[in-house]
PDB file of N, CA and C in Angstrom:
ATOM      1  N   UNK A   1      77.260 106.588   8.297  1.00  0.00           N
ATOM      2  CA  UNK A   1      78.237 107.326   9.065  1.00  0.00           C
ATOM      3  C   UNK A   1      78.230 106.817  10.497  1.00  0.00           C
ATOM      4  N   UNK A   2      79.299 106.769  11.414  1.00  0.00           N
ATOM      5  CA  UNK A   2      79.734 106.233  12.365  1.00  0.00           C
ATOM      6  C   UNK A   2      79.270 107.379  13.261  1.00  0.00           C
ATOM      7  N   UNK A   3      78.676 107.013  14.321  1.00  0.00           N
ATOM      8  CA  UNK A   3      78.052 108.308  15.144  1.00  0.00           C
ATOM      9  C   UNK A   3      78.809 107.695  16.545  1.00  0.00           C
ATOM     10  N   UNK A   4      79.804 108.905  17.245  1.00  0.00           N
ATOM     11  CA  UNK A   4      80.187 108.767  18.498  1.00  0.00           C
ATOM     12  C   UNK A   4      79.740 109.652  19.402  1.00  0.00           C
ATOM     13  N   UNK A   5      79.616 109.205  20.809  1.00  0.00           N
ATOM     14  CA  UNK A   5      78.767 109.802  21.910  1.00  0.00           C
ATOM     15  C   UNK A   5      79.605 111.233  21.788  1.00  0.00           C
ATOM     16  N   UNK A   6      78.691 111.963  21.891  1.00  0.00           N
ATOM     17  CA  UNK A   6      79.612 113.453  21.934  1.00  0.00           C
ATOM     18  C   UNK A   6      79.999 113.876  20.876  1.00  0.00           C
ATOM     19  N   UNK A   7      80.172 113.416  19.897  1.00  0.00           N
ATOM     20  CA  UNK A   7      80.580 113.618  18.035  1.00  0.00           C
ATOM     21  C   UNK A   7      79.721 114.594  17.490  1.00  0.00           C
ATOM     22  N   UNK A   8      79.508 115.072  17.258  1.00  0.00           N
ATOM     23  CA  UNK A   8      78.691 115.825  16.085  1.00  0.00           C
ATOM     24  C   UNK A   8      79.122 115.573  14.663  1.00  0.00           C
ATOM     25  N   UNK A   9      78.195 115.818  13.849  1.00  0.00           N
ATOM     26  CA  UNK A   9      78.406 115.362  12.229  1.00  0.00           C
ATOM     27  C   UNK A   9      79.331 116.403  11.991  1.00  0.00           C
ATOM     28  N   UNK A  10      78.933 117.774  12.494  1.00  0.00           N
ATOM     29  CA  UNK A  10      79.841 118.460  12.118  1.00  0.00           C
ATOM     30  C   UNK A  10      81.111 118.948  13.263  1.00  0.00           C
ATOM     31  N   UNK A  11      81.567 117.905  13.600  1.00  0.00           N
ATOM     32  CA  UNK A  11      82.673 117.952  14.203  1.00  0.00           C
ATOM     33  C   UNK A  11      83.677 116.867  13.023  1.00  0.00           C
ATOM     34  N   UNK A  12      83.039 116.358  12.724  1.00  0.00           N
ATOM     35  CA  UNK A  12      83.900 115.135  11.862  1.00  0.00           C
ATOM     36  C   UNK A  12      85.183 115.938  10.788  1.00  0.00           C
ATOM     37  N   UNK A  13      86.244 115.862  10.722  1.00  0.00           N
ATOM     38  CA  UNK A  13      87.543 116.475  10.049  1.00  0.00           C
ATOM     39  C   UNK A  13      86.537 116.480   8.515  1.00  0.00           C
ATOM     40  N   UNK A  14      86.320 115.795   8.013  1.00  0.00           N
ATOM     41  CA  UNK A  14      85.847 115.278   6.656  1.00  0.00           C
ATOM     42  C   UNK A  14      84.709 116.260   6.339  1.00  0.00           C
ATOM     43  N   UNK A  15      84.025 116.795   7.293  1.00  0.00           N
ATOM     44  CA  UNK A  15      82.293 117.339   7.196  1.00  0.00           C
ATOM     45  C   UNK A  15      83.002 118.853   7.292  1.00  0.00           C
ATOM     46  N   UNK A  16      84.291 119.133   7.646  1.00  0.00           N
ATOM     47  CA  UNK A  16      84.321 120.726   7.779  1.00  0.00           C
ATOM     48  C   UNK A  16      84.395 121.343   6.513  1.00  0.00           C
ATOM     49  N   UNK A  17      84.332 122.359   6.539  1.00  0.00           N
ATOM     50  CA  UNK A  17      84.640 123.520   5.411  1.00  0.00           C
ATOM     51  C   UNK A  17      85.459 124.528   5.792  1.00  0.00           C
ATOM     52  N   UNK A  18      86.256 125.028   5.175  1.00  0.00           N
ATOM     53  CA  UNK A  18      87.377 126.125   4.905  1.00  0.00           C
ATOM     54  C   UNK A  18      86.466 127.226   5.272  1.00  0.00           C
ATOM     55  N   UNK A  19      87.454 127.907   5.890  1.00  0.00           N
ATOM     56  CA  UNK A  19      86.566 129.523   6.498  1.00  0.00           C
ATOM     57  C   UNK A  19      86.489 130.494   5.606  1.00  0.00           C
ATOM     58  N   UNK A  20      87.567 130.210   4.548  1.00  0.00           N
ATOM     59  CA  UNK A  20      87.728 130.606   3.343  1.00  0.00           C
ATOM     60  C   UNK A  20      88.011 129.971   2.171  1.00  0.00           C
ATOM     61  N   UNK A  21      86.701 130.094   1.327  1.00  0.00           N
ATOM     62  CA  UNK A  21      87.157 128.648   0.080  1.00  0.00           C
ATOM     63  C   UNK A  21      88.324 129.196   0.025  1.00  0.00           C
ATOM     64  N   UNK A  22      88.748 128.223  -0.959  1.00  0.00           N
ATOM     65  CA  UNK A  22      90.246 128.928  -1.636  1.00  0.00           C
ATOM     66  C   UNK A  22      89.535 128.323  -3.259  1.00  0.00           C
ATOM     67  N   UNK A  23      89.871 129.057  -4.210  1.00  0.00           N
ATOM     68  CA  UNK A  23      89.901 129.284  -5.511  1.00  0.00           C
ATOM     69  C   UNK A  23      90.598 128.490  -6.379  1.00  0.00           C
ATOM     70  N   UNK A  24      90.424 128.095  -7.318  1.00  0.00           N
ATOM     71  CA  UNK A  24      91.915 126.711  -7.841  1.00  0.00           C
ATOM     72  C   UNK A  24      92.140 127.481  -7.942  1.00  0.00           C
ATOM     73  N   UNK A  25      92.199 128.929  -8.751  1.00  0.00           N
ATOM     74  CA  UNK A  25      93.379 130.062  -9.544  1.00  0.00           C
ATOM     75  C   UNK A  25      94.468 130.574  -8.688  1.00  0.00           C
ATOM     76  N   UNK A  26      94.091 130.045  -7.273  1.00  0.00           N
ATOM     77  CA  UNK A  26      94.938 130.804  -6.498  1.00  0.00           C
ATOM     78  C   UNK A  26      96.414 129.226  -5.957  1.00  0.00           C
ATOM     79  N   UNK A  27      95.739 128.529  -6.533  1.00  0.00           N
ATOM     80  CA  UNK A  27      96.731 127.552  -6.356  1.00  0.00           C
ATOM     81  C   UNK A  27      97.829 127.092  -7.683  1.00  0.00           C
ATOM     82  N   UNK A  28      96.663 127.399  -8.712  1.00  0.00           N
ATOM     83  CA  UNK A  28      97.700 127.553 -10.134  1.00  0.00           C
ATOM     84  C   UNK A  28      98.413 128.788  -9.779  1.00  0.00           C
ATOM     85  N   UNK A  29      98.350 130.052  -9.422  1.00  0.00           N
ATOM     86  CA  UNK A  29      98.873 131.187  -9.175  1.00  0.00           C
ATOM     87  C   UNK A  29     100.228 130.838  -8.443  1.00  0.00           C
ATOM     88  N   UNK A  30      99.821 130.166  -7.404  1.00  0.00           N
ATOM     89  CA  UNK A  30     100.832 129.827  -6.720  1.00  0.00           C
ATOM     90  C   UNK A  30     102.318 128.799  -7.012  1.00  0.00           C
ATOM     91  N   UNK A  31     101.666 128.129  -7.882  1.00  0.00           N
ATOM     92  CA  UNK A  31     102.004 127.277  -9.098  1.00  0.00           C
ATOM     93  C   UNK A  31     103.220 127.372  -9.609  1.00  0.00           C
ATOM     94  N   UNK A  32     102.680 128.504 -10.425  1.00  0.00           N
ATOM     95  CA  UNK A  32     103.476 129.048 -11.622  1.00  0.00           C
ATOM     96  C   UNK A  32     104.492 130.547 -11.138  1.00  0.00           C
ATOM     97  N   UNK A  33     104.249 130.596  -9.989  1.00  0.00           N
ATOM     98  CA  UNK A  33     105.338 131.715  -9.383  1.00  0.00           C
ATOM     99  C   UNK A  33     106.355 130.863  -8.230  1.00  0.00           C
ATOM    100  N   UNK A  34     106.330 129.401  -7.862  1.00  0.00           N
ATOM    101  CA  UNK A  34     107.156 128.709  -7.674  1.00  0.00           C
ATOM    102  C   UNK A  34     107.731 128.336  -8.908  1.00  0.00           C
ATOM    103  N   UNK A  35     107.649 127.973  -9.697  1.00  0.00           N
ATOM    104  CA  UNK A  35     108.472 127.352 -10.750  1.00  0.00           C
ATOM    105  C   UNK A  35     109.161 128.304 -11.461  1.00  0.00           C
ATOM    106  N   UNK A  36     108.563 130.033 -11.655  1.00  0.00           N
ATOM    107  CA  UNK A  36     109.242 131.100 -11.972  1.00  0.00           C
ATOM    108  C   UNK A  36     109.097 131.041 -13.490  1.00  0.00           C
ATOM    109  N   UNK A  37     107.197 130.602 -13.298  1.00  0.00           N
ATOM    110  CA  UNK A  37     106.637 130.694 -15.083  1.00  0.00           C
ATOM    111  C   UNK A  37     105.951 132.392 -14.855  1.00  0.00           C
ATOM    112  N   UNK A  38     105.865 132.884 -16.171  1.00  0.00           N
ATOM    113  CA  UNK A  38     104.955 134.129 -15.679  1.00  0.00           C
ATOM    114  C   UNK A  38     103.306 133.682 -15.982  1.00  0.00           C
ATOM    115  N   UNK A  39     102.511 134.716 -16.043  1.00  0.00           N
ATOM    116  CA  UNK A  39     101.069 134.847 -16.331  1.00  0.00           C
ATOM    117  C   UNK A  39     101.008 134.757 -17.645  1.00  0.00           C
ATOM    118  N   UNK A  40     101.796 135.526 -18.482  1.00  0.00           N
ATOM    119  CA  UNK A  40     101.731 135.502 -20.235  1.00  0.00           C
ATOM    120  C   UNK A  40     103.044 134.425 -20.574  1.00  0.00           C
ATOM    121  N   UNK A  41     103.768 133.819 -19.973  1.00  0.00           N
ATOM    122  CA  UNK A  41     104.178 132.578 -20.696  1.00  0.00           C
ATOM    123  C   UNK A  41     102.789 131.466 -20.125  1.00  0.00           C
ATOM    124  N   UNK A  42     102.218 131.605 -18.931  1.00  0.00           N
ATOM    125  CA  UNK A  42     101.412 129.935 -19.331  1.00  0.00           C
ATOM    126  C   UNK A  42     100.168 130.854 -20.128  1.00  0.00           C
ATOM    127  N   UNK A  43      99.660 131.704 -20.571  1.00  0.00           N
ATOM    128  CA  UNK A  43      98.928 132.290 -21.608  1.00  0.00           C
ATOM    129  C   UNK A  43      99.004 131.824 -23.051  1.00  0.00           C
ATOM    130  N   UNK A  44     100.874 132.616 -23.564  1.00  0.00           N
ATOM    131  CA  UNK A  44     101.088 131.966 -24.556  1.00  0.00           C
ATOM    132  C   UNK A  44     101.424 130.367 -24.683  1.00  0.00           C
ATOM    133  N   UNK A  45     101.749 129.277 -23.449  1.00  0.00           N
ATOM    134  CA  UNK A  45     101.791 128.161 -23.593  1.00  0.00           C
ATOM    135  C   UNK A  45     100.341 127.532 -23.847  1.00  0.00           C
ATOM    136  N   UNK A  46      99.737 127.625 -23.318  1.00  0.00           N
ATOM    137  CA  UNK A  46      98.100 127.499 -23.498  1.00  0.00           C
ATOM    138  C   UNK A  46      97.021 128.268 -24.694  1.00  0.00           C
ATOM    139  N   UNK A  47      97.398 129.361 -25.100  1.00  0.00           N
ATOM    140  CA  UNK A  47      96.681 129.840 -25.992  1.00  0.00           C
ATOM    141  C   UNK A  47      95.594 130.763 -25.636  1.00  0.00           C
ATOM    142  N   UNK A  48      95.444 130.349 -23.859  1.00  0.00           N
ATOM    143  CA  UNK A  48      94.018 131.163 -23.120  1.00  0.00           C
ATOM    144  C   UNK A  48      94.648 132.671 -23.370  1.00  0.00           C
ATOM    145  N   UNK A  49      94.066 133.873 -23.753  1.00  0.00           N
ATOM    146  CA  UNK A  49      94.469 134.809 -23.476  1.00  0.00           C
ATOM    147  C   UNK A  49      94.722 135.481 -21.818  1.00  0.00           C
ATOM    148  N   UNK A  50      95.507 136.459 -22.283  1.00  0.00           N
ATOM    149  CA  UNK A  50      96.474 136.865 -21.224  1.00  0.00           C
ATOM    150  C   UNK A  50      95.432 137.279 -20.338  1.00  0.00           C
ATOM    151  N   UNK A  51      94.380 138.205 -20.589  1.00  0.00           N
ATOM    152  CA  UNK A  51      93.407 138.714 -19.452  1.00  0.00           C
ATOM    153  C   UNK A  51      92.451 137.536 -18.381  1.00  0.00           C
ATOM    154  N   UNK A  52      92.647 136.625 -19.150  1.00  0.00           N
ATOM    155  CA  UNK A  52      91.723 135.484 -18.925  1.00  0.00           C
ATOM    156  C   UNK A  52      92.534 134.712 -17.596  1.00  0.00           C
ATOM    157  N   UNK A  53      93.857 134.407 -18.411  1.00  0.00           N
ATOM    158  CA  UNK A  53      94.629 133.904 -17.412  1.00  0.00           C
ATOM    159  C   UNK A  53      94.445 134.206 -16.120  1.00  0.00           C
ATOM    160  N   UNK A  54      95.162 135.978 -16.147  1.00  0.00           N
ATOM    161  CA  UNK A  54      95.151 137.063 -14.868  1.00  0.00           C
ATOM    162  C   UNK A  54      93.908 136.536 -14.007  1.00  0.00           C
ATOM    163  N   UNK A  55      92.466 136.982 -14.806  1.00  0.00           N
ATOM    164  CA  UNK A  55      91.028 136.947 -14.104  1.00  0.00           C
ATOM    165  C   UNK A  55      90.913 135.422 -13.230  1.00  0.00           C
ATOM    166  N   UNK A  56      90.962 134.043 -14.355  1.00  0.00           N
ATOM    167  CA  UNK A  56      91.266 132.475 -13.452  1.00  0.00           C
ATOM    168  C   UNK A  56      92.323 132.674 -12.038  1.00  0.00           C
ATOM    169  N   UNK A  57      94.054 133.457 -12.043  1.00  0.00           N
ATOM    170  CA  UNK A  57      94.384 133.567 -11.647  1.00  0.00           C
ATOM    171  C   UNK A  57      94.047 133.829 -10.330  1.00  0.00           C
ATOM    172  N   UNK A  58      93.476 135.308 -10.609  1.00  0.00           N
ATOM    173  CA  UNK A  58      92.763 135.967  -9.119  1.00  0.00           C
ATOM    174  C   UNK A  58      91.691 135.754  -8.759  1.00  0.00           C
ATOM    175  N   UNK A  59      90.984 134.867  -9.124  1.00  0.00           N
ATOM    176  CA  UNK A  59      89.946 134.490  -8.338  1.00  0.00           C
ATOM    177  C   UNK A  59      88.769 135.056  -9.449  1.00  0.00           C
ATOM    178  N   UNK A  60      88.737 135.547 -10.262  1.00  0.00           N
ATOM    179  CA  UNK A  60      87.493 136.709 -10.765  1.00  0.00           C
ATOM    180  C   UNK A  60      86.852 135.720 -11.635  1.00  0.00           C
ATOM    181  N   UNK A  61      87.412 134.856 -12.309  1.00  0.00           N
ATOM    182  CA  UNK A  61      87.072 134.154 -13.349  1.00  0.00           C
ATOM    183  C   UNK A  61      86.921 132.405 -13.081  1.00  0.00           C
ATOM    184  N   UNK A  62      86.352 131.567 -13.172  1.00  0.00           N
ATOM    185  CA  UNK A  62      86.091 130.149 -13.210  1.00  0.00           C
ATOM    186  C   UNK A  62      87.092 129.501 -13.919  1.00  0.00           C
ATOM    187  N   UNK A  63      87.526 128.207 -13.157  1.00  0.00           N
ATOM    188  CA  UNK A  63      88.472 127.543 -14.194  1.00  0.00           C
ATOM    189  C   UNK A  63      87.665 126.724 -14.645  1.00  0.00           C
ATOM    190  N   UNK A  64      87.516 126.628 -15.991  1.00  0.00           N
ATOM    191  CA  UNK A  64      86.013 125.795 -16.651  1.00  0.00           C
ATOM    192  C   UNK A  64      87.005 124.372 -16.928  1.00  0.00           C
ATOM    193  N   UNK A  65      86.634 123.430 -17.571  1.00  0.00           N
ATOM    194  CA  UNK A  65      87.047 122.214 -17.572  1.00  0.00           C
ATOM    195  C   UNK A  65      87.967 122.344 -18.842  1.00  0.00           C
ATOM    196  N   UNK A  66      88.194 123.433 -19.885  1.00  0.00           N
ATOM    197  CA  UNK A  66      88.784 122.845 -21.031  1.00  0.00           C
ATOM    198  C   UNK A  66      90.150 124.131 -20.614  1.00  0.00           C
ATOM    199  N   UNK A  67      89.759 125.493 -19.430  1.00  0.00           N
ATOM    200  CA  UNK A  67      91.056 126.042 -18.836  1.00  0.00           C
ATOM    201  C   UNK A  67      91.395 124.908 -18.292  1.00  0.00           C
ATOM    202  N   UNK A  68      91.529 123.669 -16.769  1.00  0.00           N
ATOM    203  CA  UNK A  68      91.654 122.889 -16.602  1.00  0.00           C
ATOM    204  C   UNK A  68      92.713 121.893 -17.306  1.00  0.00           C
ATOM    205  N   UNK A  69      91.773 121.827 -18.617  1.00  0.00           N
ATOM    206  CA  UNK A  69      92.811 120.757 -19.531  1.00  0.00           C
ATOM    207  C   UNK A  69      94.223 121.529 -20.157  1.00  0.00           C
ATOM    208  N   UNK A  70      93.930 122.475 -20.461  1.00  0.00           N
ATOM    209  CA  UNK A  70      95.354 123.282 -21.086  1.00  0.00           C
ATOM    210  C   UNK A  70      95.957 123.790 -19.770  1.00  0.00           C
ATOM    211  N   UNK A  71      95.750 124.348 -19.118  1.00  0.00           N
ATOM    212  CA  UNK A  71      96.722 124.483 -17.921  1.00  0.00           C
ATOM    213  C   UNK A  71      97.534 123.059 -17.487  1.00  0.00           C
ATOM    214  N   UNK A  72      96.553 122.359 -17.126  1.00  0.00           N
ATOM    215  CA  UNK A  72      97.165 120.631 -16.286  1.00  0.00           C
ATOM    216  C   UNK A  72      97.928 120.124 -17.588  1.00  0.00           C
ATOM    217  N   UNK A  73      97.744 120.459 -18.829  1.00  0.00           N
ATOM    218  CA  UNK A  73      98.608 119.928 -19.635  1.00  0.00           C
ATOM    219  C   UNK A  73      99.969 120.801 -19.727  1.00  0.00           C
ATOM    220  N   UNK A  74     100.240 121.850 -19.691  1.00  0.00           N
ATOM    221  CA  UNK A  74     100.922 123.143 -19.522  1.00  0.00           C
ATOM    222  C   UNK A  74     101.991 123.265 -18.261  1.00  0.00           C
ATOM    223  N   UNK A  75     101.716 122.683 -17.127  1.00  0.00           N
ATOM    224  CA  UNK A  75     102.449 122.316 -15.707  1.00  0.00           C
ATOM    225  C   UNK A  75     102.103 120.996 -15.750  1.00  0.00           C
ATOM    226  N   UNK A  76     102.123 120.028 -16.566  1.00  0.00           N
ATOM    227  CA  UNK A  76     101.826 118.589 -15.888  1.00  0.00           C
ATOM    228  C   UNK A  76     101.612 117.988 -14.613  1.00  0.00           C
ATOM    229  N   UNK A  77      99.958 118.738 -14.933  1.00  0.00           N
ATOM    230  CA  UNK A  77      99.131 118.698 -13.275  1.00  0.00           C
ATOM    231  C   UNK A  77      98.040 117.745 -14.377  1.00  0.00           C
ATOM    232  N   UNK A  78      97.326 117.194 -12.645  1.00  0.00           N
ATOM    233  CA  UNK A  78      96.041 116.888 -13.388  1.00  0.00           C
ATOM    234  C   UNK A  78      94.973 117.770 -13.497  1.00  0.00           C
ATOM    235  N   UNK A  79      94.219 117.865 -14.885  1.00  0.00           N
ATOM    236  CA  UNK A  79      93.453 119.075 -14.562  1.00  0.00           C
ATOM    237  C   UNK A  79      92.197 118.570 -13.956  1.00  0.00           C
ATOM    238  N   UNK A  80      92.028 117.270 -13.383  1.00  0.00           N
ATOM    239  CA  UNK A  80      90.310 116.563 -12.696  1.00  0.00           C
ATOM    240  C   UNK A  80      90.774 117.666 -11.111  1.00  0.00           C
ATOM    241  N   UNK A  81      92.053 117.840 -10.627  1.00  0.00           N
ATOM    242  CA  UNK A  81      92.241 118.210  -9.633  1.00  0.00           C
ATOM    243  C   UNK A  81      91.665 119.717  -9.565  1.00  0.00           C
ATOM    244  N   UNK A  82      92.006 120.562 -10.186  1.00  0.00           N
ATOM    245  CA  UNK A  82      91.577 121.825 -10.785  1.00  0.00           C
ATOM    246  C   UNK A  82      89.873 121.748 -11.112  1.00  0.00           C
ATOM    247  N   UNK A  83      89.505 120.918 -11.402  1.00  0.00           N
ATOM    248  CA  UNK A  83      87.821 120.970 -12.282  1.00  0.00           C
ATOM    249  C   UNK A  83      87.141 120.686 -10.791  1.00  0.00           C
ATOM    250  N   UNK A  84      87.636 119.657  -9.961  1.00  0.00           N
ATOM    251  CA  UNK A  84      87.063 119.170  -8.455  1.00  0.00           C
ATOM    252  C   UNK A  84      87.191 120.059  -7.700  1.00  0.00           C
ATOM    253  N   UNK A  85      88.391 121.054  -7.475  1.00  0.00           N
ATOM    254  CA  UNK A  85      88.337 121.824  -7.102  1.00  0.00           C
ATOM    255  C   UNK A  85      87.353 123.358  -7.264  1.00  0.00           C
ATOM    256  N   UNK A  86      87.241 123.554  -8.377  1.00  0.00           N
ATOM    257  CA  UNK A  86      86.176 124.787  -8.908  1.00  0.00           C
ATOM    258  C   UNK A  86      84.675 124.027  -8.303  1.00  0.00           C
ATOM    259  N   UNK A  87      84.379 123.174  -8.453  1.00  0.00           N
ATOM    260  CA  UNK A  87      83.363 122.588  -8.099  1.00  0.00           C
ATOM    261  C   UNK A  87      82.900 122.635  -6.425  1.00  0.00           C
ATOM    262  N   UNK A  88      84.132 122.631  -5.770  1.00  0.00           N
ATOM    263  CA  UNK A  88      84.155 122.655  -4.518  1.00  0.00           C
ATOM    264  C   UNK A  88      83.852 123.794  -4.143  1.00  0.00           C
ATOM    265  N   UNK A  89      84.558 124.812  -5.073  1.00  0.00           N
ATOM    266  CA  UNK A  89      84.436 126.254  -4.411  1.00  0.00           C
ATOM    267  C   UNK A  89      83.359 126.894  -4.774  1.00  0.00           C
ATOM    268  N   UNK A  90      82.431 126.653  -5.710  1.00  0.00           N
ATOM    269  CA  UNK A  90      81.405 126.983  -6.343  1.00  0.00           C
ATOM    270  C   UNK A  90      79.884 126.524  -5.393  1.00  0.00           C
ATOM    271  N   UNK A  91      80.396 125.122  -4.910  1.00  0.00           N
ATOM    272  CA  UNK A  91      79.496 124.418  -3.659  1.00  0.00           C
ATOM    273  C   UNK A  91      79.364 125.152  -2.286  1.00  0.00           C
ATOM    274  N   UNK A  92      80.689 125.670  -2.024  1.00  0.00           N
ATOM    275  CA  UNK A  92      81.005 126.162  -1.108  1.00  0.00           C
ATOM    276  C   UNK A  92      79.920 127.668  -1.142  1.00  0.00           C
ATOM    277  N   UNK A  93      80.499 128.710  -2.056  1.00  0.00           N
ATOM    278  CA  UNK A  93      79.819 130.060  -2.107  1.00  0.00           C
ATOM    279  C   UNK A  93      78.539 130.021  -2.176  1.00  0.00           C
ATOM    280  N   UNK A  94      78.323 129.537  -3.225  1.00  0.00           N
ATOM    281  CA  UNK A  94      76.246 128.765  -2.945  1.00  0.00           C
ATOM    282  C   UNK A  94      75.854 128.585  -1.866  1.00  0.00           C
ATOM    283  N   UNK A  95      76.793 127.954  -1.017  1.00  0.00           N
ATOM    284  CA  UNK A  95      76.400 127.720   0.311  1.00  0.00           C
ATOM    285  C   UNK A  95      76.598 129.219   1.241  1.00  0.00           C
ATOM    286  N   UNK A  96      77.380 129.578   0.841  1.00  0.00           N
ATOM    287  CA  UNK A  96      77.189 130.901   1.941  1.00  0.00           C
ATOM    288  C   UNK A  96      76.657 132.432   1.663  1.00  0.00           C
ATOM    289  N   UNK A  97      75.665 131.955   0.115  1.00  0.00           N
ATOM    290  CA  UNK A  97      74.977 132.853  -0.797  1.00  0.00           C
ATOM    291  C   UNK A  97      73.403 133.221   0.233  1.00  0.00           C
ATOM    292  N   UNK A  98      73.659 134.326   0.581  1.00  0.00           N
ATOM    293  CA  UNK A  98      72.361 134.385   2.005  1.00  0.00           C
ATOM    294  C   UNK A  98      70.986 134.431   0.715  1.00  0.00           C
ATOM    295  N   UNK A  99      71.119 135.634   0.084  1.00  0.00           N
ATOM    296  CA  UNK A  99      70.152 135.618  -0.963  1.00  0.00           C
ATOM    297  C   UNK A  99      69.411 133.873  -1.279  1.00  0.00           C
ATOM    298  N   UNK A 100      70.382 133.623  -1.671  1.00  0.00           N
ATOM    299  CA  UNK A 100      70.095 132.206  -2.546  1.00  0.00           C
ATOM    300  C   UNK A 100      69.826 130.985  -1.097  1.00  0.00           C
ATOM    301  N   UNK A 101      70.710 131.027  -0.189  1.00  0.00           N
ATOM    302  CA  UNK A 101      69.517 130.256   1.047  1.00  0.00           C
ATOM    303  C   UNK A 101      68.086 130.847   1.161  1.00  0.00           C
ATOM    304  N   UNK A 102      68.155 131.933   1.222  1.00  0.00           N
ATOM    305  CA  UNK A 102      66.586 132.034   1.597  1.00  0.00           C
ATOM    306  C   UNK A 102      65.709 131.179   0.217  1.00  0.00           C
ATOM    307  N   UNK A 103      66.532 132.095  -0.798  1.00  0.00           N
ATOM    308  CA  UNK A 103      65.539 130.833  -2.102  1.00  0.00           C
ATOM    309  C   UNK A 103      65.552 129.669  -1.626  1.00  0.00           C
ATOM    310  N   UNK A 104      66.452 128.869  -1.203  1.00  0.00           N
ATOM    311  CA  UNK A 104      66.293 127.268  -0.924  1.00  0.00           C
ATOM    312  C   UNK A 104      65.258 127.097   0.066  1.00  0.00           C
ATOM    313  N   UNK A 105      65.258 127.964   1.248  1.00  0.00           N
ATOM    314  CA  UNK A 105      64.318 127.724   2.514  1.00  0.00           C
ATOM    315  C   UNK A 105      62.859 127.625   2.224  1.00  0.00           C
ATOM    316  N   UNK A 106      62.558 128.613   0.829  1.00  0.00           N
ATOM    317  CA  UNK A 106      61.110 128.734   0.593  1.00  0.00           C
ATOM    318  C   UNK A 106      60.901 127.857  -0.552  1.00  0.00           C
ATOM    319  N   UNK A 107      61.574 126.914  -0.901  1.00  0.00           N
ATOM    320  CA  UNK A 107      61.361 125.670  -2.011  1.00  0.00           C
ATOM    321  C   UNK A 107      60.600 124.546  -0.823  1.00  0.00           C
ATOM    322  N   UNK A 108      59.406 124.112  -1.668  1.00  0.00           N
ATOM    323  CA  UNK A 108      58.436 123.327  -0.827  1.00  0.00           C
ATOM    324  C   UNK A 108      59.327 121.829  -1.153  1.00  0.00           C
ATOM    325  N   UNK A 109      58.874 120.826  -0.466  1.00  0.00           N
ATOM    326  CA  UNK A 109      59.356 119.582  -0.252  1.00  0.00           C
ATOM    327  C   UNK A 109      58.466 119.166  -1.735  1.00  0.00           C
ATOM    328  N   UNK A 110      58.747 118.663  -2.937  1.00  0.00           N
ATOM    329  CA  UNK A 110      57.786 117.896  -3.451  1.00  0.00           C
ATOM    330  C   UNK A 110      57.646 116.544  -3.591  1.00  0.00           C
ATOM    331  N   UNK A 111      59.151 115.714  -3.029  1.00  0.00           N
ATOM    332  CA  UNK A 111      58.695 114.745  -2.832  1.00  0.00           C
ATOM    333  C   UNK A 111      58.375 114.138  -2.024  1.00  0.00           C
ATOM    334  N   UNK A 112      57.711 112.907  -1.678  1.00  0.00           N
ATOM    335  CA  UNK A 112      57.250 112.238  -0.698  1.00  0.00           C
ATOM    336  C   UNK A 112      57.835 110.995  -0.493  1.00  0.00           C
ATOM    337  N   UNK A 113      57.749 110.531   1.003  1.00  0.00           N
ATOM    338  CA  UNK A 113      58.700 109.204   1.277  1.00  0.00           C
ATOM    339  C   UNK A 113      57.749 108.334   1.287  1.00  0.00           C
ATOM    340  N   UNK A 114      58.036 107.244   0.751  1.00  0.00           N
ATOM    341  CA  UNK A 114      57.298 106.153   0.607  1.00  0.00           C
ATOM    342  C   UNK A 114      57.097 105.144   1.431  1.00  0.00           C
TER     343      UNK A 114
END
């Protein structure tokens, strides 16, 4: 990484994070109410049931990689965009999981540099 006088790592556009993840469901959501699909047509286009949809939709539920594939096949999206995305947001909350930092803080170093 390119270090400039006065730069910080985390000043870099690339190193920030969203103040608020955003969710893929909320971008398929957004999706499918531009195009003026409902929740139970991409349900019944996909086969995912209707509650499932809703839950991915609002945030409650994970878009796992094989929702992903039937949705991105369903709106001819890609679904790697959707799967990278859950991944992101999943990185993200971990990260701002206070509980679960402190677990990380008290994990000892076990390896050693050579």
């Amino acid at each position: 990484m390119i270090h400039i006088t006065g730069v910080q790592d985390n000043m870099i556009a690339n190193n920030l994070m969203p103040f608020i993840p955003t969710h893929p469901g909320e971008i398929i959501k957004d999706e499918i109410e531009c195009r003026g699909i409902s929740q139970r047509q991409l349900s019944d286009a996909t086969g995912i049931a209707y509650s499932v949809i809703n839950e991915v939709l609002n945030g409650k539920r994970a878009v796992t990689i094989e929702y992903a594939l039937l949705i991105g096949k369903a709106l001819d999206l890609d679904a790697g965009t959707f799967i990278r995305m859950q991944s992101d947001y999943d990185f993200q909350m971990a990260q701002r999981n206070t509980s679960f930092a402190s677990r990380l803080a008290q994990i000892r170093k076990i390896a050693s540099v050579l």
